[in-house]
N, C-alpha and C. Protein backbone atom coordinates (compact mmCIF):
# COMPACT_ATOMS: atom_id res chain seq x y z
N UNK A 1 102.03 93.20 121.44
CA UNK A 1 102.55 94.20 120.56
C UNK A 1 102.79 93.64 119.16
N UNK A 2 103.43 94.51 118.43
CA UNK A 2 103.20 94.12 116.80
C UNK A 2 104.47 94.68 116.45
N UNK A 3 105.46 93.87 115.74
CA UNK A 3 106.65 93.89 115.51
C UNK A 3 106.64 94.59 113.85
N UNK A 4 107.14 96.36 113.87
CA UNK A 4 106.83 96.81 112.86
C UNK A 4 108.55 96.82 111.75
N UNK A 5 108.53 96.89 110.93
CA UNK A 5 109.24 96.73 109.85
C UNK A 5 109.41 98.25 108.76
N UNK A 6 110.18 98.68 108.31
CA UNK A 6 109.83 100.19 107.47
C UNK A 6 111.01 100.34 106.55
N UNK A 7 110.93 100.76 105.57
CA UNK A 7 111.66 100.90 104.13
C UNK A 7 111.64 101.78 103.82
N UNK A 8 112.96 102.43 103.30
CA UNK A 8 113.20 104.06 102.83
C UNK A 8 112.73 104.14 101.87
N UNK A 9 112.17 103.35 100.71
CA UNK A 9 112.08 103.42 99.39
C UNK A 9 111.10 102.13 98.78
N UNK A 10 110.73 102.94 98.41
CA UNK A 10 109.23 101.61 97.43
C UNK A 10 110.10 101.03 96.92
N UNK A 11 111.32 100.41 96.47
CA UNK A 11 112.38 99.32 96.10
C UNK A 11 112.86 98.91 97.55
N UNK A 12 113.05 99.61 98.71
CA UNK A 12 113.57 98.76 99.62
C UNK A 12 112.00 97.91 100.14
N UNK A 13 110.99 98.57 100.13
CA UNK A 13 109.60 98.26 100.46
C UNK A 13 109.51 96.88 99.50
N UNK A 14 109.49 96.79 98.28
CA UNK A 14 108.78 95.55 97.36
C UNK A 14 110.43 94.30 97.62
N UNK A 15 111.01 94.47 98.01
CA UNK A 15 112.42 93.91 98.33
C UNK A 15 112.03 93.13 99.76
N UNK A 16 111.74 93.95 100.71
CA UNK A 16 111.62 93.43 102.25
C UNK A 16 110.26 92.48 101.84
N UNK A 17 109.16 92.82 101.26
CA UNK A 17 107.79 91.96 100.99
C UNK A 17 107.97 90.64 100.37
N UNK A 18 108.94 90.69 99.58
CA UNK A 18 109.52 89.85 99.13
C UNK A 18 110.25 88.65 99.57
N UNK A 19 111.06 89.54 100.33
CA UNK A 19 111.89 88.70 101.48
C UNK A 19 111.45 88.18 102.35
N UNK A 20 110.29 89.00 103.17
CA UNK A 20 109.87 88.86 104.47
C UNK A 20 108.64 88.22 104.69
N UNK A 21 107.30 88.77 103.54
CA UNK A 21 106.09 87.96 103.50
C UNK A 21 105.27 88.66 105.11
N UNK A 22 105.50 90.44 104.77
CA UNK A 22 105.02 90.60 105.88
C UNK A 22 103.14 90.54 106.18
N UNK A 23 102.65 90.46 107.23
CA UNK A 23 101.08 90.35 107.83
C UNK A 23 100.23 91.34 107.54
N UNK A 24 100.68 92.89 106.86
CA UNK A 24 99.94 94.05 106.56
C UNK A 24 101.05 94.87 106.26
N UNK A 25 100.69 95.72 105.31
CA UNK A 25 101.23 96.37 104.27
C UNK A 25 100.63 98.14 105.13
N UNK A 26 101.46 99.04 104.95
CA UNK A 26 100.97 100.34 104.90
C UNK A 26 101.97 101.01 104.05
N UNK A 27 101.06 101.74 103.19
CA UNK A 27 102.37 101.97 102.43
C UNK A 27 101.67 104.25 102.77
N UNK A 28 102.83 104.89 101.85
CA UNK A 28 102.32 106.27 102.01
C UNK A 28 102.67 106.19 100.49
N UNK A 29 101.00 106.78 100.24
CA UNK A 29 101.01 107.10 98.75
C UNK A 29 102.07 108.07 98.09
N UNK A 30 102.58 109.12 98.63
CA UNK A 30 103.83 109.82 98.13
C UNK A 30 105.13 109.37 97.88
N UNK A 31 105.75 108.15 97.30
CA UNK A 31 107.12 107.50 97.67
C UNK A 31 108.19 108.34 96.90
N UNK A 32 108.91 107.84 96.63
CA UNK A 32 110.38 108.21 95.85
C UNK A 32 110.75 106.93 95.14
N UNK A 33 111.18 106.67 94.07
CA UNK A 33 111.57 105.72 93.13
C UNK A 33 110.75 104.98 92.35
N UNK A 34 109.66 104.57 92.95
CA UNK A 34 108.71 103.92 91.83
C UNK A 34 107.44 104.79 91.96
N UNK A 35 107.75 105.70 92.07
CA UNK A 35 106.82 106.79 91.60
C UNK A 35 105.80 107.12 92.38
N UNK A 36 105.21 106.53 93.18
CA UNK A 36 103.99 106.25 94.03
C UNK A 36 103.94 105.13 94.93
N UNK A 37 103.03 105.53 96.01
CA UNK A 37 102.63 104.32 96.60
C UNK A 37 101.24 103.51 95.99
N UNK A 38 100.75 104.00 94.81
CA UNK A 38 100.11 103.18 93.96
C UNK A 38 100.89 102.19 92.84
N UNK A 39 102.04 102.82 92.54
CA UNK A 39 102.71 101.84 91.66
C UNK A 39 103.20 100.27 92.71
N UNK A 40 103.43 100.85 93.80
CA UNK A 40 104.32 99.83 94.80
C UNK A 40 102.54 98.67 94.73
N UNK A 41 101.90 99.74 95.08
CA UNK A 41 100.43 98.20 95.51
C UNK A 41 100.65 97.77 94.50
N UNK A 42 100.62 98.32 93.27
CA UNK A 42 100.25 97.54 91.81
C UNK A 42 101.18 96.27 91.88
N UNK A 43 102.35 96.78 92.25
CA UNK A 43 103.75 96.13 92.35
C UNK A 43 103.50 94.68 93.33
N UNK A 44 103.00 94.70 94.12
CA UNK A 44 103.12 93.96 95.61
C UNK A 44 101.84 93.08 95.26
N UNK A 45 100.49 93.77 95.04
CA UNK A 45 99.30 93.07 93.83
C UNK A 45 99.27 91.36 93.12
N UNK A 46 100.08 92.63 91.93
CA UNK A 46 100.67 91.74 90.79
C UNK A 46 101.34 90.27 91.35
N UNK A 47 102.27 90.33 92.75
CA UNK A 47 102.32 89.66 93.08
C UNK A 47 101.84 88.16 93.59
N UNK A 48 100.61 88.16 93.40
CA UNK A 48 99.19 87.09 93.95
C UNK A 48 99.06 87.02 95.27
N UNK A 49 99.55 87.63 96.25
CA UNK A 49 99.50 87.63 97.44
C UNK A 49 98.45 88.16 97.99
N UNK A 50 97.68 87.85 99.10
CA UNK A 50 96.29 88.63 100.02
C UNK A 50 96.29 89.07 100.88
N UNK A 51 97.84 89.73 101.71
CA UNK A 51 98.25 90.66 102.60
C UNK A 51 97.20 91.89 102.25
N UNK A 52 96.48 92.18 103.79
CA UNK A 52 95.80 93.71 103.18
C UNK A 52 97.07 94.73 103.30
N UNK A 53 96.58 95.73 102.61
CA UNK A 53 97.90 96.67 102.19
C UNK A 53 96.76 98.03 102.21
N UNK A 54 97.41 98.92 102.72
CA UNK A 54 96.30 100.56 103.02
C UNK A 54 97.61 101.47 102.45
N UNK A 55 97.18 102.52 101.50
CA UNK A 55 97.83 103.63 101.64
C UNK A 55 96.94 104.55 102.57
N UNK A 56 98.43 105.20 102.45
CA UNK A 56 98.15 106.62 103.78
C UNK A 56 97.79 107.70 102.79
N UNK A 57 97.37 108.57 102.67
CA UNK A 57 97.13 109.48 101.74
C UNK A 57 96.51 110.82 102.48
N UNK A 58 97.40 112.44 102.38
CA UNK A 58 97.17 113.49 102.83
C UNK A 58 95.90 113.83 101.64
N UNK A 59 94.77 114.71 102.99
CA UNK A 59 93.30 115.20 101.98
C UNK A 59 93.66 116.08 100.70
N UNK A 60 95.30 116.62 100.93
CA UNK A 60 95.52 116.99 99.35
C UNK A 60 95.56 116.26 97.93
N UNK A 61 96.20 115.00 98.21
CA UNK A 61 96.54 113.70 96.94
C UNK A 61 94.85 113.86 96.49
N UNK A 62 95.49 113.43 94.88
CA UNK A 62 94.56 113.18 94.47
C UNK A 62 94.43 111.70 93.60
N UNK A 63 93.04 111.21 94.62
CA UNK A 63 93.26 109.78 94.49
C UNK A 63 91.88 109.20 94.66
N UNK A 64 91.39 108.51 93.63
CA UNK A 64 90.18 108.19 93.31
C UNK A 64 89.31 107.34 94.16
N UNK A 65 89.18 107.43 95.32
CA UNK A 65 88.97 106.43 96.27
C UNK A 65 87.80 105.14 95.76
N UNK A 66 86.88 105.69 95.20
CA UNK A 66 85.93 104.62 94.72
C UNK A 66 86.29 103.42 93.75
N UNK A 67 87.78 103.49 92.56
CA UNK A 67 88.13 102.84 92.28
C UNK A 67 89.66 101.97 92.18
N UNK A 68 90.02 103.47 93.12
CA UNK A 68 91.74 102.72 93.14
C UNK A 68 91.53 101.62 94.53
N UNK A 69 91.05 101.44 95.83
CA UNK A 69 90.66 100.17 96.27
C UNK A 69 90.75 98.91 95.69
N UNK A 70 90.48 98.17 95.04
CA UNK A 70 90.02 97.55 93.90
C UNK A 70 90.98 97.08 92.67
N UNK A 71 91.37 98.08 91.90
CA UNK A 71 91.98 98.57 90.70
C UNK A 71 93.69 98.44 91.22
N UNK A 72 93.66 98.52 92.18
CA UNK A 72 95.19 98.30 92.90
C UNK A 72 95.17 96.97 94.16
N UNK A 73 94.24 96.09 94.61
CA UNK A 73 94.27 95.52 95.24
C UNK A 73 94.42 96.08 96.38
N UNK A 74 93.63 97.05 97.33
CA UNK A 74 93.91 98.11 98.26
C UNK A 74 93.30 97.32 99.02
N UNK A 75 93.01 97.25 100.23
CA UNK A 75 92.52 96.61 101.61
C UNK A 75 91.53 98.18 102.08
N UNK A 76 92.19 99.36 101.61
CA UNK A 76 91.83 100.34 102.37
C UNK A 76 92.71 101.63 101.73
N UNK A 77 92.02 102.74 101.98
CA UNK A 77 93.37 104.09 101.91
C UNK A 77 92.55 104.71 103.30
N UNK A 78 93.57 105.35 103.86
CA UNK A 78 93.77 105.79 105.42
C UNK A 78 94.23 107.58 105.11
N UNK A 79 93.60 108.43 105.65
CA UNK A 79 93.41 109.90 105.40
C UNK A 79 94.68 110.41 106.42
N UNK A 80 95.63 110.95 105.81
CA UNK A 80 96.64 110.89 106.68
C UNK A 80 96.04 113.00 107.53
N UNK A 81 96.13 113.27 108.91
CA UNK A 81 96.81 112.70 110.19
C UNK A 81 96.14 111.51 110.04
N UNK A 82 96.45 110.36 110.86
CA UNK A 82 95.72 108.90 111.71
C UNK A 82 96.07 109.12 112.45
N UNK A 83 95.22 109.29 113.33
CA UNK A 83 95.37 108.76 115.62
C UNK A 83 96.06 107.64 115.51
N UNK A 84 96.80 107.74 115.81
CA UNK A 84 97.88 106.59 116.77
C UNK A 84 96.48 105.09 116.86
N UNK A 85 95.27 105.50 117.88
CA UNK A 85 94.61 104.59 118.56
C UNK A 85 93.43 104.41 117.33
N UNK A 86 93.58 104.99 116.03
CA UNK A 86 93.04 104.18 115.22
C UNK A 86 93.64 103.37 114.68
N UNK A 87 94.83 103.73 114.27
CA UNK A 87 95.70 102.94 113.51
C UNK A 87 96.01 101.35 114.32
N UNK A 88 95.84 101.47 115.25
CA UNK A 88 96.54 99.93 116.36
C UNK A 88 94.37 99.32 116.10
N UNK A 89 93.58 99.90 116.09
CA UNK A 89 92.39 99.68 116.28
C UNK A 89 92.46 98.41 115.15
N UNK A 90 92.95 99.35 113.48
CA UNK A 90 92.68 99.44 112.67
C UNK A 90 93.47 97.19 112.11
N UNK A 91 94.66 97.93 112.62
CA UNK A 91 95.81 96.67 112.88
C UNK A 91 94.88 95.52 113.68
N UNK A 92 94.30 95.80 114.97
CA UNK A 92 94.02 94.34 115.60
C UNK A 92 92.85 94.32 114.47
N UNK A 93 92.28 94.72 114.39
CA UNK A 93 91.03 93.86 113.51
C UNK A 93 91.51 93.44 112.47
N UNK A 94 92.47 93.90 111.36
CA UNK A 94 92.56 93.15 110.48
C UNK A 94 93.72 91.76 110.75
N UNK A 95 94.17 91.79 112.23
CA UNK A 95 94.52 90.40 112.55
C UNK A 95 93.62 89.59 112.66
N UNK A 96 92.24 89.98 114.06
CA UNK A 96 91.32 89.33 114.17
C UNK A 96 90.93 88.58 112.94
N UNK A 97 90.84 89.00 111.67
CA UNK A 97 90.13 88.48 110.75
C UNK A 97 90.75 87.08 110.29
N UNK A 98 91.75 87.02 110.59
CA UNK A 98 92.27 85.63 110.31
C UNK A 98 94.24 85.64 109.95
């Protein structure tokens, strides 16, 4: 199993990353306080760190997929519903990778 971690707030979120140095990042692009879950990647990014990090993002957001990847240090954005049994799919492989 995989010991999960969760933050009320993109300040309690860049606070715990900080603290904690967690193995994968999911953030939900809609936050409260720093405006987005694109400001938080930018945020977590900026940092120099190579944790992959995915926002969740409902097919309403509007969000440039071809360059915010990239442009934010994204690992991925994830189309929110997610199956449960993608999301754990999604998790072991990017352990597998190293």
């Amino acid at each position: 199993g995989y010991e999960v971690q969760s933050a009320a707030s993109g300040m309690e979120g860049l606070r715990f990353y900080k603290d904690q140095k967690p193995d994968l990042v999911l953030l939900d692009l809609m936050m409260e306080e720093i405006d987005s879950g694109t400001n938080l990647a930018q945020a977590l990014h900026a940092l120099g760190e190579t944790v992959p990090i995915y926002i969740l993002s409902s097919t309403g957001d509007s969000l440039n997929l071809a360059t915010s990847c990239q442009d934010l240090g994204l690992t991925g954005i994830l189309q929110k519903p997610i199956a449960p049994d993608r999301l754990l799919s999604l998790v072991a492989a990017n352990f597998a990778k190293g």
